[in-house]
N, C-alpha and C. Protein backbone atom coordinates (compact mmCIF):
# COMPACT_ATOMS: atom_id res chain seq x y z
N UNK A 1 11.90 -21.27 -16.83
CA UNK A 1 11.39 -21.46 -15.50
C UNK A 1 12.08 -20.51 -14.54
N UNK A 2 11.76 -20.04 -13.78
CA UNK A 2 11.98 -19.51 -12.35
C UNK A 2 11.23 -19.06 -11.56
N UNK A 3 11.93 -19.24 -10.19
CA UNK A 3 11.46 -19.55 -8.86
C UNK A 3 11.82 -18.22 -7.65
N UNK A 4 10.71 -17.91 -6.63
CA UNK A 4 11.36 -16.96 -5.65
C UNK A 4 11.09 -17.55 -4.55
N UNK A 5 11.86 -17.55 -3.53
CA UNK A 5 11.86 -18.41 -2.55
C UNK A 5 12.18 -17.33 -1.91
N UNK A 6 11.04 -17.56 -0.29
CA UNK A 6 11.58 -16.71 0.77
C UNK A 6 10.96 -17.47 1.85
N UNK A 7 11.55 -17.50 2.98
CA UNK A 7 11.54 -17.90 3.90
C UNK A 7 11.30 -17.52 4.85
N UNK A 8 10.39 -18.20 6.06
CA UNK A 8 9.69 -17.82 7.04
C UNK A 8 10.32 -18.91 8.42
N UNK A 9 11.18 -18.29 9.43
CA UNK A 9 11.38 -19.31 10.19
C UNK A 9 10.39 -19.72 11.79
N UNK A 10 10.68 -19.29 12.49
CA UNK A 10 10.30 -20.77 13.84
C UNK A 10 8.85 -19.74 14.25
N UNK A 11 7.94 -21.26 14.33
CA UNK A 11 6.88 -20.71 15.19
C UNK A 11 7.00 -21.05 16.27
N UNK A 12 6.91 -21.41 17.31
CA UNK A 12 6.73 -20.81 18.67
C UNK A 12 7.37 -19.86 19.61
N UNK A 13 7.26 -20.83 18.52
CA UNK A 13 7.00 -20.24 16.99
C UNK A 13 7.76 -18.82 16.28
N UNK A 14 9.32 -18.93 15.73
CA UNK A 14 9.43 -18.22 15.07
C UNK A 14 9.64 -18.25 13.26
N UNK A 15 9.37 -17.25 12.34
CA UNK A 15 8.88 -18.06 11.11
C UNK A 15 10.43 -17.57 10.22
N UNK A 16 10.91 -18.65 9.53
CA UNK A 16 11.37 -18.15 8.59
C UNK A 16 10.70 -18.76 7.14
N UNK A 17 10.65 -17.92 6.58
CA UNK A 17 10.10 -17.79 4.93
C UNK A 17 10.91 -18.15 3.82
N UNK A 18 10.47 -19.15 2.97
CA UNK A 18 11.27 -18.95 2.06
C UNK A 18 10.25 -19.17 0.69
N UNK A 19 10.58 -18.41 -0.59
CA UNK A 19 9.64 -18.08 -1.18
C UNK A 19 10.51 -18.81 -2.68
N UNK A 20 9.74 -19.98 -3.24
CA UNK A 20 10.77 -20.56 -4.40
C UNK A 20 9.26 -20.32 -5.18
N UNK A 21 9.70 -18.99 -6.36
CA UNK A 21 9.23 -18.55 -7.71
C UNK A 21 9.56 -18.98 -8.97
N UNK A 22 8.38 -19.85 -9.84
CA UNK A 22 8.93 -19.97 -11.21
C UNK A 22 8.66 -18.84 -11.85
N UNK A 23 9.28 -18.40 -12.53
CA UNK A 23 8.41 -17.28 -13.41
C UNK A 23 8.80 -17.31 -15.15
N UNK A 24 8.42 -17.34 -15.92
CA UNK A 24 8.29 -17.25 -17.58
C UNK A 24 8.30 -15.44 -18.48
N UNK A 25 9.24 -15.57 -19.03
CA UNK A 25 9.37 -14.47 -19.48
C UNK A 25 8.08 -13.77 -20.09
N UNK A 26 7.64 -12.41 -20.03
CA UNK A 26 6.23 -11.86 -20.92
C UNK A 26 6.51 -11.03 -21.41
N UNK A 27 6.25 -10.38 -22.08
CA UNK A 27 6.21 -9.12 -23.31
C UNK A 27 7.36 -8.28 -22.89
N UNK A 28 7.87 -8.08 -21.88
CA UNK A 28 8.55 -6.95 -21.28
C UNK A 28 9.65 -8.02 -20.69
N UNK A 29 11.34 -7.96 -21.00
CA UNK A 29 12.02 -8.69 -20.37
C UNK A 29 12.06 -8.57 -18.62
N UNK A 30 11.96 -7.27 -18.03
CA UNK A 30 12.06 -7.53 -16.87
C UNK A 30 10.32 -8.17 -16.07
N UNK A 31 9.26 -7.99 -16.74
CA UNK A 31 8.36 -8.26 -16.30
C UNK A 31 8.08 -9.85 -16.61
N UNK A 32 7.70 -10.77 -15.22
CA UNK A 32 8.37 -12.09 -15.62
C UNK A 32 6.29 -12.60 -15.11
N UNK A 33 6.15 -14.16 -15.53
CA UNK A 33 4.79 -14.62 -14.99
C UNK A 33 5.19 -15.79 -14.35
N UNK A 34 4.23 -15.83 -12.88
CA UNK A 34 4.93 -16.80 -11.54
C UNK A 34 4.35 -17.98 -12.65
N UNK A 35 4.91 -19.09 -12.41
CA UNK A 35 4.34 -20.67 -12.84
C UNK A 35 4.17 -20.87 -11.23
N UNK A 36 2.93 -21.23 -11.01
CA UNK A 36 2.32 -21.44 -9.77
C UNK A 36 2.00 -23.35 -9.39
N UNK A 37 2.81 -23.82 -10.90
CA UNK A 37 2.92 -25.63 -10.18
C UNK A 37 4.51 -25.44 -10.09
N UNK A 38 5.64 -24.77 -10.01
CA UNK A 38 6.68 -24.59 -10.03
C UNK A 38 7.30 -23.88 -8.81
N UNK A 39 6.53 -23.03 -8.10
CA UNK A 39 6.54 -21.63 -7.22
C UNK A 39 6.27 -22.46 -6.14
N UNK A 40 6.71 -22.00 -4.72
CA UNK A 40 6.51 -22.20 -3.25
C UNK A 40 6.60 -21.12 -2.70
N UNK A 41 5.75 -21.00 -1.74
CA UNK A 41 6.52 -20.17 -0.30
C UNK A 41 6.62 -21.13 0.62
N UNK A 42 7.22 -21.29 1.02
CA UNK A 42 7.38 -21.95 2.58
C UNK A 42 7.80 -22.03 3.90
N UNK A 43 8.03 -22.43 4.65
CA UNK A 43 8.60 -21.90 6.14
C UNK A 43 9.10 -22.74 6.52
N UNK A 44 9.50 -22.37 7.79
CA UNK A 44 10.31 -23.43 8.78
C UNK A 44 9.80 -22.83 10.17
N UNK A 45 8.77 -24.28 11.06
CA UNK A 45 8.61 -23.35 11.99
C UNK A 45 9.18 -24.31 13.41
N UNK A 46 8.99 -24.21 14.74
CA UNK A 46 9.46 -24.87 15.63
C UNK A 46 8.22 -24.78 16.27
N UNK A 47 8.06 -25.72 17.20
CA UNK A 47 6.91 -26.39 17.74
C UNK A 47 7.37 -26.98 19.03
N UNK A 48 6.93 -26.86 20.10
CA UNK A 48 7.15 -27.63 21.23
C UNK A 48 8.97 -28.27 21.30
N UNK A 49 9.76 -27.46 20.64
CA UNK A 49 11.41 -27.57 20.47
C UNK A 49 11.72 -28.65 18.86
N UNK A 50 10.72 -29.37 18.11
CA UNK A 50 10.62 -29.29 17.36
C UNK A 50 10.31 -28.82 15.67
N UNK A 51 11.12 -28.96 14.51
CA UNK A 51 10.87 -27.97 13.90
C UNK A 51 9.80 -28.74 13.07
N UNK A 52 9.37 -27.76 11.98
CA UNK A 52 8.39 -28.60 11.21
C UNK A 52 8.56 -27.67 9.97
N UNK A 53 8.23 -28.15 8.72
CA UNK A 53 8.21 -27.49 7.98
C UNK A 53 6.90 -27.34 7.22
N UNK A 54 6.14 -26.09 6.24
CA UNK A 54 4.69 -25.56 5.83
C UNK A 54 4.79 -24.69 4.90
N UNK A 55 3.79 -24.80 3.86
CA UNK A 55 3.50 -24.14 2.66
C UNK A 55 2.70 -22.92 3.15
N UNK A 56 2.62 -21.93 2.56
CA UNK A 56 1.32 -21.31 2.08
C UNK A 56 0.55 -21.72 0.65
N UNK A 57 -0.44 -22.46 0.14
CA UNK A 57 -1.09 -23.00 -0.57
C UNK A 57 -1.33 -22.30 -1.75
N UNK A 58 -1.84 -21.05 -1.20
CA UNK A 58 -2.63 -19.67 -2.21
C UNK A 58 -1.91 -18.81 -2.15
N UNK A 59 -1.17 -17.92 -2.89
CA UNK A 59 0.00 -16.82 -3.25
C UNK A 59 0.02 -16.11 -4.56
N UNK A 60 -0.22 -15.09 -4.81
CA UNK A 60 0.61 -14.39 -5.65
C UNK A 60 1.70 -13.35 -5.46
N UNK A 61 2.65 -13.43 -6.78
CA UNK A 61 3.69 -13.14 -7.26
C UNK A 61 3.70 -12.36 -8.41
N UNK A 62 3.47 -10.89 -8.48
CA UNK A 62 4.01 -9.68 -9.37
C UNK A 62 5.51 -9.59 -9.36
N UNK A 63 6.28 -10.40 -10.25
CA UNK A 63 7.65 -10.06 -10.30
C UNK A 63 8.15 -9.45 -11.19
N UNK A 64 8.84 -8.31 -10.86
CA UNK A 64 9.46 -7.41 -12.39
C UNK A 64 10.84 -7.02 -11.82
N UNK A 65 11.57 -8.21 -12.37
CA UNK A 65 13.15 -8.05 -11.94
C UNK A 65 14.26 -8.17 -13.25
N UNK A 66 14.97 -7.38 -13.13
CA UNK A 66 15.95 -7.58 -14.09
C UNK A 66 17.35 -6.77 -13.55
N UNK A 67 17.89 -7.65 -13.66
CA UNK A 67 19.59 -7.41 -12.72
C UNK A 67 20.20 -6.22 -13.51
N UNK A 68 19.71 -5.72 -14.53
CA UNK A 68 20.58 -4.41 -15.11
C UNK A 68 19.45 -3.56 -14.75
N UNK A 69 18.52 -3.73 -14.30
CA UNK A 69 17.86 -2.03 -14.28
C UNK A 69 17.02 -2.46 -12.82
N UNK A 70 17.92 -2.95 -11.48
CA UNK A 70 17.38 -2.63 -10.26
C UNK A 70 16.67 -1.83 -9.86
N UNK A 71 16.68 -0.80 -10.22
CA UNK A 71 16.02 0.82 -10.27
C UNK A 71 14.56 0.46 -10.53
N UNK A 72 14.39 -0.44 -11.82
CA UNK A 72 12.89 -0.68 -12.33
C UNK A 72 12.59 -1.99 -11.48
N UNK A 73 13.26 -2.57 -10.62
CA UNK A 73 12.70 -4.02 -10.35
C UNK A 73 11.57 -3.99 -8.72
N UNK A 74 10.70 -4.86 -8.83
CA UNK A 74 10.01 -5.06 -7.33
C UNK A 74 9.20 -6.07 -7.56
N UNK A 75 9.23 -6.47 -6.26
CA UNK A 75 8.26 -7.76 -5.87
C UNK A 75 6.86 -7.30 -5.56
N UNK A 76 5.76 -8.27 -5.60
CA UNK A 76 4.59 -7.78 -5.08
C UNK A 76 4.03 -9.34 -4.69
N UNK A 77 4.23 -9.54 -3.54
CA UNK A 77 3.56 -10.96 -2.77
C UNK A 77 2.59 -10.73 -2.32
N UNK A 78 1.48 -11.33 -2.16
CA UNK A 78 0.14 -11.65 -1.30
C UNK A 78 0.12 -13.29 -0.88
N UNK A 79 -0.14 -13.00 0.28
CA UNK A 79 -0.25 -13.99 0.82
C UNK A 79 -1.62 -14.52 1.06
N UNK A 80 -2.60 -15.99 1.63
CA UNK A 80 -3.47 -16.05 1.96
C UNK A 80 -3.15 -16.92 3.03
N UNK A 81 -3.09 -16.76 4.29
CA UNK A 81 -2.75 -17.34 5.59
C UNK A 81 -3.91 -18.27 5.48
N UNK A 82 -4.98 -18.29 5.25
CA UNK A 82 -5.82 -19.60 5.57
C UNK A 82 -5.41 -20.89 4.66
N UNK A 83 -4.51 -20.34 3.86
CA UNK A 83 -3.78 -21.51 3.01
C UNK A 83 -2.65 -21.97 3.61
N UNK A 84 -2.41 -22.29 5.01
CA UNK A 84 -0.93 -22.51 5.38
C UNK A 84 -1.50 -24.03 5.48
N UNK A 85 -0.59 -24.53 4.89
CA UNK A 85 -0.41 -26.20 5.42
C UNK A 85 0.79 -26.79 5.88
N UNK A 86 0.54 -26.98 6.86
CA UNK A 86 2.00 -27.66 8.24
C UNK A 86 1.94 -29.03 8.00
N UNK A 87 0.73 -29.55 7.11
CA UNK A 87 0.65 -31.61 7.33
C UNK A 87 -0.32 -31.99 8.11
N UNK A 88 -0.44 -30.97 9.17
CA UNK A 88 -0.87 -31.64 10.64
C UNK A 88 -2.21 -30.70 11.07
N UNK A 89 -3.15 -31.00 10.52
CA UNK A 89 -4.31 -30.38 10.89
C UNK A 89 -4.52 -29.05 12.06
N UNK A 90 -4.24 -29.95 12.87
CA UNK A 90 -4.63 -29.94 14.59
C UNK A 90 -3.31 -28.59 14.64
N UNK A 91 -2.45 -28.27 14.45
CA UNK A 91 -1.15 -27.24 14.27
C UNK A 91 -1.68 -26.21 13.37
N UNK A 92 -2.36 -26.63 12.21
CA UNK A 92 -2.66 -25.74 11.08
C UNK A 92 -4.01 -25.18 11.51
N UNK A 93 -4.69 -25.47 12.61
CA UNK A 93 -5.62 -24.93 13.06
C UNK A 93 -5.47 -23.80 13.90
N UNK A 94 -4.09 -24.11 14.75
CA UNK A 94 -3.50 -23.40 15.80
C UNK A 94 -2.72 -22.17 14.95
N UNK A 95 -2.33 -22.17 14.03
CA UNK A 95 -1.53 -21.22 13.11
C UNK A 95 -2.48 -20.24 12.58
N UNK A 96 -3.50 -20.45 11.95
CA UNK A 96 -4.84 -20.17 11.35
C UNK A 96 -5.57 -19.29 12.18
N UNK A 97 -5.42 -19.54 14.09
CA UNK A 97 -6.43 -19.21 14.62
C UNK A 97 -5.91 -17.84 15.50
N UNK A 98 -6.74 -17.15 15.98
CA UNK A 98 -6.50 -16.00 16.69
C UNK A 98 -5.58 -15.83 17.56
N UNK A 99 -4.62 -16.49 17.80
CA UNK A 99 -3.03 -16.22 18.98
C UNK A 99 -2.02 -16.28 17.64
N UNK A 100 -2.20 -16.66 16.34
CA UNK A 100 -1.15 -16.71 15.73
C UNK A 100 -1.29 -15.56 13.93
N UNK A 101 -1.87 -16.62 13.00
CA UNK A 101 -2.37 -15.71 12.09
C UNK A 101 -3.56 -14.86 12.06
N UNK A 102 -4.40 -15.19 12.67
CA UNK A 102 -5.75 -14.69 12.85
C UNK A 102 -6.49 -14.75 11.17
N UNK A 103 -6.55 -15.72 10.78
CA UNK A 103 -6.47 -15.83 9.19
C UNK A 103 -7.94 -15.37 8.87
N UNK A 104 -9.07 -15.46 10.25
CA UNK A 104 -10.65 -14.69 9.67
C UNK A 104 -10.20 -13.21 9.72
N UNK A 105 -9.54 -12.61 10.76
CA UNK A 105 -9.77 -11.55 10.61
C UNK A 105 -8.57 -10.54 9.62
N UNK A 106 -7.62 -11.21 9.40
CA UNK A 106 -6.51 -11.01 8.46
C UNK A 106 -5.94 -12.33 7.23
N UNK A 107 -6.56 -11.79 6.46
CA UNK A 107 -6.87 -13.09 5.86
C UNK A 107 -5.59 -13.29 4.76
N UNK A 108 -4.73 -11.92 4.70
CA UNK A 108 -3.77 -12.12 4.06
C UNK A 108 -2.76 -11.42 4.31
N UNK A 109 -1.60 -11.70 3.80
CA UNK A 109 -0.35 -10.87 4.28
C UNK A 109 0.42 -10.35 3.03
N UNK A 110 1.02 -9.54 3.27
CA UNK A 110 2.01 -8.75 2.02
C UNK A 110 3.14 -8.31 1.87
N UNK A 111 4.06 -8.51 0.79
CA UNK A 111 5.75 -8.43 0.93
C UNK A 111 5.86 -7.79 -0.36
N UNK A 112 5.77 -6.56 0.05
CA UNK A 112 6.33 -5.31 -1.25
C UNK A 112 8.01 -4.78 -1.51
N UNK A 113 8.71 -5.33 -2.40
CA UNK A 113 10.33 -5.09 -2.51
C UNK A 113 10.28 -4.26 -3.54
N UNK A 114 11.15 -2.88 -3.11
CA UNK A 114 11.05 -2.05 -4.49
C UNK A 114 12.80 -1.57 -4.66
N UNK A 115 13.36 -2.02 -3.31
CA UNK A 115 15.18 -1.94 -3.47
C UNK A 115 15.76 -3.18 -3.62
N UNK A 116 16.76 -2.95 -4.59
CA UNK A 116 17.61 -4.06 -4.93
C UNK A 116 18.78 -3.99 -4.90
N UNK A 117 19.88 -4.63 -4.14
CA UNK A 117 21.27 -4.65 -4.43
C UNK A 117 21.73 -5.86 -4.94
N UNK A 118 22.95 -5.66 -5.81
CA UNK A 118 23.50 -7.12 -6.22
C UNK A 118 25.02 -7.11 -5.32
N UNK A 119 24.56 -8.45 -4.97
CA UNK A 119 25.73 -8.71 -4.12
C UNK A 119 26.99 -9.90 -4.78
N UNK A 120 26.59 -9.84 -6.47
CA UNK A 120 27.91 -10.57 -7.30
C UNK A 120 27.25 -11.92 -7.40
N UNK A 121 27.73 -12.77 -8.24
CA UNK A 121 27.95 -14.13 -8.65
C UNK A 121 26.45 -14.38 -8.56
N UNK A 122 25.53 -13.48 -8.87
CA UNK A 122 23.69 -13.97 -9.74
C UNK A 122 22.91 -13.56 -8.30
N UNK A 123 23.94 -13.48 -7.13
CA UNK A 123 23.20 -13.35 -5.70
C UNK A 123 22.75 -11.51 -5.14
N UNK A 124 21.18 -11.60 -4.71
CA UNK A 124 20.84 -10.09 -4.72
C UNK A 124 20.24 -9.70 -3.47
N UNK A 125 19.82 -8.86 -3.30
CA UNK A 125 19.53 -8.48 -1.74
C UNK A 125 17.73 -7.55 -2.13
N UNK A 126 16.50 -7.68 -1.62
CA UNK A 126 15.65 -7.06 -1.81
C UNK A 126 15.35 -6.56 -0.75
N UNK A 127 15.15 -5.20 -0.79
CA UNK A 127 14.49 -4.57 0.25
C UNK A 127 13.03 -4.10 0.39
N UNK A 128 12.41 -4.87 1.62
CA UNK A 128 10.79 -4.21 1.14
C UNK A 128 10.27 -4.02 2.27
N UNK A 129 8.68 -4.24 2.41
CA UNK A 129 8.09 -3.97 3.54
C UNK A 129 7.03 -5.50 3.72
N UNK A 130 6.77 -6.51 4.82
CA UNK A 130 5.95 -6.81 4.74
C UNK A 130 4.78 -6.66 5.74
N UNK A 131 3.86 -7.35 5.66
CA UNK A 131 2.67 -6.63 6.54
C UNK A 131 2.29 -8.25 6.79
N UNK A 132 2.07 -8.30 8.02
CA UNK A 132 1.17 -9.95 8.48
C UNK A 132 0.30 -9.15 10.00
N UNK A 133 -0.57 -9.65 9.80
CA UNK A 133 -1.72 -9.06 10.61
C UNK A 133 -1.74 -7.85 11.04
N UNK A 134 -1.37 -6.95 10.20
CA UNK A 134 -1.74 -4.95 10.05
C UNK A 134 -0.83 -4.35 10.89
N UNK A 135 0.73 -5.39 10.59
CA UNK A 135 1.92 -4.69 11.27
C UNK A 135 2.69 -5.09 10.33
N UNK A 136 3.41 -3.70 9.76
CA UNK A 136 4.01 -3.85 9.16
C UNK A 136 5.78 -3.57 9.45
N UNK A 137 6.74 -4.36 8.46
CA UNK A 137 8.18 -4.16 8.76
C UNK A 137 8.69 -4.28 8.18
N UNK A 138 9.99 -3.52 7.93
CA UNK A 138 11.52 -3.76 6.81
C UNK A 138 11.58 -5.28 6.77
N UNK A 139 11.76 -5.43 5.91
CA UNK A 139 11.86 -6.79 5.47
C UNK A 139 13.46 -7.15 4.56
N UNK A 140 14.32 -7.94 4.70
CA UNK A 140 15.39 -7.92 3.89
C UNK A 140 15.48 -9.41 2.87
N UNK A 141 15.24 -9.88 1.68
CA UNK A 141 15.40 -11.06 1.07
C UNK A 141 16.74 -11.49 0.14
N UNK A 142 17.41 -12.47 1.13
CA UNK A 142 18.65 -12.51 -0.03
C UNK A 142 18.13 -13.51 -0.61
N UNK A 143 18.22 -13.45 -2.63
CA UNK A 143 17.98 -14.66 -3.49
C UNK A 143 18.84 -14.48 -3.73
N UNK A 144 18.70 -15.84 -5.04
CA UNK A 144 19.41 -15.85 -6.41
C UNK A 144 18.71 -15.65 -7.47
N UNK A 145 19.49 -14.94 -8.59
CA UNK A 145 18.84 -14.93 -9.69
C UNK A 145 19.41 -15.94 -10.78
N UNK A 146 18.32 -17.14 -11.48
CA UNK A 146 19.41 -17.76 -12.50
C UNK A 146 18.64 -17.74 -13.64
N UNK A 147 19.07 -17.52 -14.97
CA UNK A 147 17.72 -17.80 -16.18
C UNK A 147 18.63 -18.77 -16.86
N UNK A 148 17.00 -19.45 -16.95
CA UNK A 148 17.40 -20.71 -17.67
C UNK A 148 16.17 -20.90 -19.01
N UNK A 149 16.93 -20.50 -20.15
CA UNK A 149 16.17 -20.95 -21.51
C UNK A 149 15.57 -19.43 -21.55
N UNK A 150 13.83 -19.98 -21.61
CA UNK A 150 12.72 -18.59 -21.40
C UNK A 150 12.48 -18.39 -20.35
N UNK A 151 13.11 -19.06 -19.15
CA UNK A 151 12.21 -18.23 -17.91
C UNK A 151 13.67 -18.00 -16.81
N UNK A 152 12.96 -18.05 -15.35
CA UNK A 152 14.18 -17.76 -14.34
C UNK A 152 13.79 -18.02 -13.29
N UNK A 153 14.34 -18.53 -12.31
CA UNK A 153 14.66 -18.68 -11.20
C UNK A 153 14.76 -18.10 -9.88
N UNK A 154 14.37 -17.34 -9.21
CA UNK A 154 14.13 -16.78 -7.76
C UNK A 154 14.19 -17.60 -6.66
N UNK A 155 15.34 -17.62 -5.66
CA UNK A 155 15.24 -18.75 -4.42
C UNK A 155 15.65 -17.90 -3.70
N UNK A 156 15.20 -17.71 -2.30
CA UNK A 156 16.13 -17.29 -1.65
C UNK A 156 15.32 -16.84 -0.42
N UNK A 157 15.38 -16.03 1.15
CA UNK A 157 14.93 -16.46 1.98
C UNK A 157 14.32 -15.23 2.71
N UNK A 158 14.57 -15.29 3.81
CA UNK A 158 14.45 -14.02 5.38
C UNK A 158 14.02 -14.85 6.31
N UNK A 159 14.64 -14.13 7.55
CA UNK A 159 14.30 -14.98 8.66
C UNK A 159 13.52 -13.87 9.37
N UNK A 160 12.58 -14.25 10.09
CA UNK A 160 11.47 -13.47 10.58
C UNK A 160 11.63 -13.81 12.07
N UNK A 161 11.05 -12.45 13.11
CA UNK A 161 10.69 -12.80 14.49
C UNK A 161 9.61 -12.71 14.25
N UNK A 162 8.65 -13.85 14.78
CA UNK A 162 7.20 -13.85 14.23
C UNK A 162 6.50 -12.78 15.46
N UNK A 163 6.79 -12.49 16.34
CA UNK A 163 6.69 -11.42 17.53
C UNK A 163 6.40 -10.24 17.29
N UNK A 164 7.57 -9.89 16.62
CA UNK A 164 7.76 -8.50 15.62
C UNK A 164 6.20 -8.39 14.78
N UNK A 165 5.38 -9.19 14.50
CA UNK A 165 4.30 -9.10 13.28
C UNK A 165 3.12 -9.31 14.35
N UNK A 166 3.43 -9.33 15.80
CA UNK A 166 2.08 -9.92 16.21
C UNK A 166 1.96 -11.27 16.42
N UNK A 167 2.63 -12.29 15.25
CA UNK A 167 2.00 -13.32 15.36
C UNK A 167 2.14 -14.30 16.66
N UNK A 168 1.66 -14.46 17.62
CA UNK A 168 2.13 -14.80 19.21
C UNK A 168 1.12 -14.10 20.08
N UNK A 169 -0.49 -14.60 20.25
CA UNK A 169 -0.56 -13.73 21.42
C UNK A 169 -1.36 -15.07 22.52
N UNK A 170 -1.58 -14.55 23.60
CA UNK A 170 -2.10 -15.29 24.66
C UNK A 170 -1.08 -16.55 25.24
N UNK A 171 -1.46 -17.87 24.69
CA UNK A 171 0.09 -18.64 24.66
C UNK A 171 0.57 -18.68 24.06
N UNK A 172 0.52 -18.00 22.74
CA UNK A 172 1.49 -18.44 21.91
C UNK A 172 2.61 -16.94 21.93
N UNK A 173 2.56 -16.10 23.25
CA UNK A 173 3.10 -14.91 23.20
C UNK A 173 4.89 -14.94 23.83
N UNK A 174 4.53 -16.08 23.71
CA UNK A 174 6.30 -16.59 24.26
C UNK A 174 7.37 -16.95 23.05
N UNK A 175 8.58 -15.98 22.98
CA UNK A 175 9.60 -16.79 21.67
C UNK A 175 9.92 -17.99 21.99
């Protein structure tokens, strides 16, 4: 089993991400397959000075990591923003809709990591780019890496200005 977790924090909204990946070893040791009843992305967002926490529903995960050959490793996330679920309808409508994700007219988002540092004791640093509504930015993800049996483990986070991506306009254009 393993997991990539990244994190999306406060909406009003700023987002942090966190992305928990199962993945199963395949033909190629560094090339791993997400288990998608095992896998999350999720966030943390703030709301009227409250926080709340939300999935993205629909995701894939191209992971090809292996801690001895960083050089060969990268992420490939897609996101589908009309899959965010907050719990709360009436919020997940507001997230969904044109001041925040704009999920008709950007219907998905993307987190490409192709640098890796290890920062010791299984803990790593990815460097990539992501894109949420056709702005894109350096992106930095600290996980962990743990293997357990045949598969492995991915947890780990980033904290986002959801501003920085656009996501905020009309009222929702205030941090």
């Amino acid at each position: 089993m393993s997991a990539l977790s990244a994190r999306f924090v406060r909406t009003t909204f700023l987002l942090t991400a966190a992305f928990a990946v199962v993945v199963a070893g395949v033909a190629v040791a560094a090339t791993w397959k997400t288990d998608p009843k095992q896998s999350k992305l999720a966030f943390v967002g703030k709301q009227a000075g409250a926080e709340f926490e939300g999935v993205f529903e629909r995701f894939t995960a191209d992971i090809r990591f292996d801690p001895q050959d960083l050089a060969g490793s990268k992420f490939e996330v897609g996101i589908d923003t009309k899959s965010v679920n907050s719990k709360d309808k009436e919020r997940d409508g507001i997230l969904r809709g044109p001041d925040l994700f704009s999920a008709d007219k950007w219907p998905g988002a993307r987190y490409v990591a192709d640098k890796f540092a290890d920062k010791g004791g299984g803990k790593f640093v990815g460097q990539g780019k992501l894109t949420i509504r056709d702005v894109t930015r350096d992106v930095e993800i600290e996980f962990t890496h743990q293997v357990d049996g045949a598969g492995a483990w991915l947890k780990g986070g980033a904290h986002l200005k959801r501003l920085d991506f656009g996501v905020g306009q009309g009222e929702e254009s205030k941090p």
